[in-house]
Protein backbone atom coordinates (compact mmCIF):
# COMPACT_ATOMS: atom_id res chain seq x y z
CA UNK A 1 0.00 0.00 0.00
CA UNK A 2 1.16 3.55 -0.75
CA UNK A 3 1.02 6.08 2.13
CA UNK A 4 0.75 9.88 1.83
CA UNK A 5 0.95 11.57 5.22
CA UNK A 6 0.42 15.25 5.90
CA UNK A 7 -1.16 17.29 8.29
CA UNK A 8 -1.56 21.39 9.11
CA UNK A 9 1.14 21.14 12.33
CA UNK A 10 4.25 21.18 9.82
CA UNK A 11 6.56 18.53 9.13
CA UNK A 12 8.45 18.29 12.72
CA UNK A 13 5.00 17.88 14.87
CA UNK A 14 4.84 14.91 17.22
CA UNK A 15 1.64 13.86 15.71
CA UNK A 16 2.69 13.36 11.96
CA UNK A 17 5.79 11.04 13.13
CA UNK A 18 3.58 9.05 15.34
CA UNK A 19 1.29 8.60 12.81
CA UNK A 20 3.82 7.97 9.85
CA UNK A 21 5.55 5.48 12.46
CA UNK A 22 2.16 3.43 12.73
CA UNK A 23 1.06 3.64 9.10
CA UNK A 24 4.91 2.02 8.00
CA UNK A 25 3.28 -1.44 9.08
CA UNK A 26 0.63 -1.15 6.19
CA UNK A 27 3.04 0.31 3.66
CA UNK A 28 5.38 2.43 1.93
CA UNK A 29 4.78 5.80 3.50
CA UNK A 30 5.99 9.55 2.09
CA UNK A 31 5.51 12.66 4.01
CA UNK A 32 4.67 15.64 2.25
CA UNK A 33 3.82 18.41 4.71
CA UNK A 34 4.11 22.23 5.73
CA UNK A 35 7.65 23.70 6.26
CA UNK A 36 5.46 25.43 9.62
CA UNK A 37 2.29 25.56 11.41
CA UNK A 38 -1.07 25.68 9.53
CA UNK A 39 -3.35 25.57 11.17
CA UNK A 40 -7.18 27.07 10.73
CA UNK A 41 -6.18 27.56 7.04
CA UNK A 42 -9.22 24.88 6.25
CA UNK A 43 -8.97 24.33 2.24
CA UNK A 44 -6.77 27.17 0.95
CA UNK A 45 -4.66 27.50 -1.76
CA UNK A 46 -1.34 29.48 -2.22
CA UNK A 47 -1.85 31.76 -5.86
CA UNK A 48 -0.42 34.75 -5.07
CA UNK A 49 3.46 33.27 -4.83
CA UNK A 50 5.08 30.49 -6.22
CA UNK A 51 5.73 27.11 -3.79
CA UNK A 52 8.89 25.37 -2.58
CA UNK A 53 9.41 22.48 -2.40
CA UNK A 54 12.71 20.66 -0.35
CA UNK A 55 13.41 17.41 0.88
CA UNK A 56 14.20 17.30 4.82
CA UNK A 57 17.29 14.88 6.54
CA UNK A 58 14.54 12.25 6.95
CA UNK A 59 13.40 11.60 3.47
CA UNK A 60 10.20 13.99 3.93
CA UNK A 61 9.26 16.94 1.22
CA UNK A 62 8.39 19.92 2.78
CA UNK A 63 6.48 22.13 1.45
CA UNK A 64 6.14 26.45 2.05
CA UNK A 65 1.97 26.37 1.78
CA UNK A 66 -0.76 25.17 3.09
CA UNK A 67 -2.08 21.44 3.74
CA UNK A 68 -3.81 21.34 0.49
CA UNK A 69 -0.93 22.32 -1.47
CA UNK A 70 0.77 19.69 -0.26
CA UNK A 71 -1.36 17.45 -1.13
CA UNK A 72 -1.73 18.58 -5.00
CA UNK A 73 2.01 19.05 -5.16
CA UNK A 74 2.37 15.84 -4.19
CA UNK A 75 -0.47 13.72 -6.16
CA UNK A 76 0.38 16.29 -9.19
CA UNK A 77 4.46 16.68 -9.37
CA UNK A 78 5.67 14.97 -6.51
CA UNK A 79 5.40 11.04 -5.96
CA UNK A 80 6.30 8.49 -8.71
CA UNK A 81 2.98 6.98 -8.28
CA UNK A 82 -0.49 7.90 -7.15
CA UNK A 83 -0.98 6.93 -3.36
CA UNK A 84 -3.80 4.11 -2.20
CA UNK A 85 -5.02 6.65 0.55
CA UNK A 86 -3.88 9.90 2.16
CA UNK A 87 -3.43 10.00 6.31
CA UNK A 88 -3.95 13.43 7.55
CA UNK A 89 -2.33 14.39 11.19
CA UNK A 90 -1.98 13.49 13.99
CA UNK A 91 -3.61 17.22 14.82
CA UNK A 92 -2.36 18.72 17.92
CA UNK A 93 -6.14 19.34 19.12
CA UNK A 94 -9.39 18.26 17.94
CA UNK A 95 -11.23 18.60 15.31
CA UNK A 96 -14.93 17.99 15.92
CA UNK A 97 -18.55 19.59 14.87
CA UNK A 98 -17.92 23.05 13.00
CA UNK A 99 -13.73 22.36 13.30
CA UNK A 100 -14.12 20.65 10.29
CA UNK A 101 -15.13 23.77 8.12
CA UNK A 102 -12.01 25.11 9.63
CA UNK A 103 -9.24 22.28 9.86
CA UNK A 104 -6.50 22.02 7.43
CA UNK A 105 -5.59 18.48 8.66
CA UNK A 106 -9.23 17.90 7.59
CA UNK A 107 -8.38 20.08 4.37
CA UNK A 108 -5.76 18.12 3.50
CA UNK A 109 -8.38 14.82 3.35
CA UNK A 110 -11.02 15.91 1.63
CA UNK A 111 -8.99 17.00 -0.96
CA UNK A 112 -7.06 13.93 -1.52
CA UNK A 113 -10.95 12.82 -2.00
CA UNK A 114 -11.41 15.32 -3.94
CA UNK A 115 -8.85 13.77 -6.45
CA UNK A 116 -10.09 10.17 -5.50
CA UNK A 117 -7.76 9.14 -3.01
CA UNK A 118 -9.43 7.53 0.31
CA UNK A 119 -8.24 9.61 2.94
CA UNK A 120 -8.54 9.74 6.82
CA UNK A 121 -7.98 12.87 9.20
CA UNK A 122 -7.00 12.55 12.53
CA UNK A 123 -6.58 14.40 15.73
CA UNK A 124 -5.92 14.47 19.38
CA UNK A 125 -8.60 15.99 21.19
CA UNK A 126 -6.20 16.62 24.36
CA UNK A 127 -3.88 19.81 24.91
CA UNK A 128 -0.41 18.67 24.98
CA UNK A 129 0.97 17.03 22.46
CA UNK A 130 3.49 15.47 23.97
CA UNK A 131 0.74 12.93 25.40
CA UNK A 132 0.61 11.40 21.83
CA UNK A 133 3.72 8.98 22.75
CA UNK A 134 2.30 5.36 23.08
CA UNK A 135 -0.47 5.78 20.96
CA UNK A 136 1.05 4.50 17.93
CA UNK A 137 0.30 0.79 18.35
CA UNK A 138 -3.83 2.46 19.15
CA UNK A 139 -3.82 4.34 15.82
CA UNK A 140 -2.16 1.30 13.62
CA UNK A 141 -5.03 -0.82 14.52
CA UNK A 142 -7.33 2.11 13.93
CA UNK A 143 -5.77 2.55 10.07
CA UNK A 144 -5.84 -1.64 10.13
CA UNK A 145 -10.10 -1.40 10.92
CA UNK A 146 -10.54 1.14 8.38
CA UNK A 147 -8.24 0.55 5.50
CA UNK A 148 -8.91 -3.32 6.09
CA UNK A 149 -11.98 -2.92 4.50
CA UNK A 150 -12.73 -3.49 0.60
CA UNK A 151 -14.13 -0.82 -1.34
CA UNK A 152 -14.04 2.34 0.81
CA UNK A 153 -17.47 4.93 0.48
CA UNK A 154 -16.79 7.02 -2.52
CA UNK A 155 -16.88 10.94 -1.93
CA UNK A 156 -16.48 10.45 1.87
CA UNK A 157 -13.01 11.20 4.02
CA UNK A 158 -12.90 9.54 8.17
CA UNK A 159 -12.55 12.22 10.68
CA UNK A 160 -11.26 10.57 13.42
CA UNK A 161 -10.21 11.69 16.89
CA UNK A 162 -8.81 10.55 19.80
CA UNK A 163 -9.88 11.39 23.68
CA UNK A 164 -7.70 12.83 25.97
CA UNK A 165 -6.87 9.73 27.61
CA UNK A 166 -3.72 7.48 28.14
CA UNK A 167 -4.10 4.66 24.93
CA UNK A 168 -4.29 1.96 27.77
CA UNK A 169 -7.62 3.57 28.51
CA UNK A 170 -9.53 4.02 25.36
CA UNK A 171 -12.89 2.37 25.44
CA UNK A 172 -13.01 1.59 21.97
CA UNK A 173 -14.58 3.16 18.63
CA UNK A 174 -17.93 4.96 18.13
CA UNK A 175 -19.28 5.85 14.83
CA UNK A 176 -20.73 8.96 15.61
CA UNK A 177 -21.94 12.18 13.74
CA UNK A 178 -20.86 15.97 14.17
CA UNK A 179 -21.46 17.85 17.19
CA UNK A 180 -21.85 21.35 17.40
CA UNK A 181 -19.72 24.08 19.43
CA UNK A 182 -19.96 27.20 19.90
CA UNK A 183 -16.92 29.39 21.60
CA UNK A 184 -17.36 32.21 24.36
CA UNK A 185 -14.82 35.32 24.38
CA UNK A 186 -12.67 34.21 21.61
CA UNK A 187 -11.70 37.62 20.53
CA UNK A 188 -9.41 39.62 22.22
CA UNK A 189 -9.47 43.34 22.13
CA UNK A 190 -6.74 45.31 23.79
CA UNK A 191 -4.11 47.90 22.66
CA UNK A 192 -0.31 47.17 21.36
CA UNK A 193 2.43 49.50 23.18
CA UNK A 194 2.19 52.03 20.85
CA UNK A 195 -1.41 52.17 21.84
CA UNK A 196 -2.95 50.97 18.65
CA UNK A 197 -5.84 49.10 18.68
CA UNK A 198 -5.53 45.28 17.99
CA UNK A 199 -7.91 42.73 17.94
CA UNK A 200 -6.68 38.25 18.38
CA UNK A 201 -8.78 35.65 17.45
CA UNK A 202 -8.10 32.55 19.32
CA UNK A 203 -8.83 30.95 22.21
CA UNK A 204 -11.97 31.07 24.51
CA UNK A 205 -14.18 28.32 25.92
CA UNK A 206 -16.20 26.09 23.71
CA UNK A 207 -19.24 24.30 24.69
CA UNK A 208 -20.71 21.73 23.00
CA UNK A 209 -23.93 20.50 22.01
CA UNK A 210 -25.21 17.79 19.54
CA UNK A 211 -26.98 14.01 19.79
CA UNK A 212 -26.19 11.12 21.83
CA UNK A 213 -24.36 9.76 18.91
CA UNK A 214 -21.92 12.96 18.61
CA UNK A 215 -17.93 13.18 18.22
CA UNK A 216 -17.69 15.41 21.14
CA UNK A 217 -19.43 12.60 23.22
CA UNK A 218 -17.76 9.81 22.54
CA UNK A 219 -14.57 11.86 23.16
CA UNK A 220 -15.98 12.79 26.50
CA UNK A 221 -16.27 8.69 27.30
CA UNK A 222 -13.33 8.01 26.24
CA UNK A 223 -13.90 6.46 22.85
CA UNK A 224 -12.15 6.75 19.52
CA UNK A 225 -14.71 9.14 17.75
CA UNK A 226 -14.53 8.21 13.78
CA UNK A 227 -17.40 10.56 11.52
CA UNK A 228 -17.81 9.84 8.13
CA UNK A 229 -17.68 13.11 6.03
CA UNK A 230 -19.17 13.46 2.55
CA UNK A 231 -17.93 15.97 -0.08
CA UNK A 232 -21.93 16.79 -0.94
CA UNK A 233 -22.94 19.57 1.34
CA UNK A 234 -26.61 19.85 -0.14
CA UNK A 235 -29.53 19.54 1.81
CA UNK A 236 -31.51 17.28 0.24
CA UNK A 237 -34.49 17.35 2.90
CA UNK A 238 -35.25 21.07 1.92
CA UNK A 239 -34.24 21.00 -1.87
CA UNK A 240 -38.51 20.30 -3.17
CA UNK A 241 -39.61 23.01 -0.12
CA UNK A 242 -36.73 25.52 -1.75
CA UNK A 243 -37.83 25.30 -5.19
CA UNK A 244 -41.80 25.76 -4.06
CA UNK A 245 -40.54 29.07 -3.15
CA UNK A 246 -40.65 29.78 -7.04
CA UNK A 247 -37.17 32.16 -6.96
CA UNK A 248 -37.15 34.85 -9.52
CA UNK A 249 -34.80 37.28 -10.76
């Protein structure tokens, strides 16, 4: 099997060698990822400069954009040979309900789907990530239960994340759908020394809502959360009470 690995933490994070570490037991694995952190730059493309690309000590390209230029540089100009699937992470944080619209480790997946290539995202819901040692021999047989599987859903990318627990605690996996969050002061307003007016977004308290069957949830419990995403964002329940509305110019 051939193994693309990325992810939006750069090319040095904890959570892309871990991960690249457990996926070498399926396959041949190639890292092409950010030269620095990228994350929050959900599905965004660099066109106003041309990209580098350079090969670290390690064997890894690294790449001055975003997560989904590495992934086109890579599927496009990059690897001898198309990948079987694309392994996005480990994220240094989760990525659950609205995250996803966000993410650029879950960026990075959807458009290797985009492109065809079955892809999983993954992150680490807790908040150092230094707490991802050991969970390498958890997330190979998480890849193994996926990837094991013949004929993966078309259109669809796995978001998967892990709790905030040691590995030797994980309950087990949960199917489970998106939450929703909402954060609380997440914008900072405060002057800089010259006394110029600045705002930061970051931050803040999130809460989270959603059904029993949510990410955030299973998280919570202790289970592997693992959402199906699908590239179709229409609503098909409201598409025949939309077009009774009889829209005119």
């Amino acid at each position: 099997m051939r193994i693309l690995c990325t992810n939006d933490d750069g090319y040095l994070a904890t959570g892309i060698r871990i991960l690249g570490s457990a996926a070498s037991a399926l396959g041949s694995v190639t890292t092409v990822a950010p030269d620095r952190e990228q994350s929050a730059t959900s599905h965004s493309l660099t066109l106003h400069h041309p990209l580098r690309a350079r090969r670290a000590i390690d064997g890894a390209w690294v790449i001055d954009g975003t997560p989904t230029d590495c992934v086109l540089l890579a599927l496009n100009e990059l690897l001898p040979e198309r990948p079987d699937v694309c392994l996005s992470g480990i994220n240094h944080g989760p990525n659950m309900g609205e995250d996803v619209l966000y993410s650029g480790t879950v960026a990075a997946a959807m458009e290797a789907t985009v492109m065809g290539i079955p892809a999983i995202a993954l992150s680490y819901t807790g908040s150092y990530h230094e707490e991802l040692e050991g969970w390498e021999d958890v997330v190979r047989g998480i890849l193994n239960s996926i990837l094991g599987r013949e004929g993966l859903p078309a259109d669809t990318l796995f978001n998967v994340n892990l709790p905030a627990t040691s590995p030797t605690d994980v309950r087990g996996i949960r199917v489970t759908s998106l939450g929703q969050r909402r954060y609380a002061d997440s914008i900072t307003r405060a002057n800089d020394p010259s006394g110029r007016e600045y705002f930061w977004i970051g931050g803040g308290v999130a809460r989270w809502r959603g059904a029993k069957d949510s990410d955030f949830q299973a998280v919570e419990e202790g289970y592997v959360s693992v959402t199906p995403l699908h590239l179709d964002l229409t609503n098909y329940e409201l598409l025949e009470e939309i077009r009774a509305w009889d829209l005119t110019l």
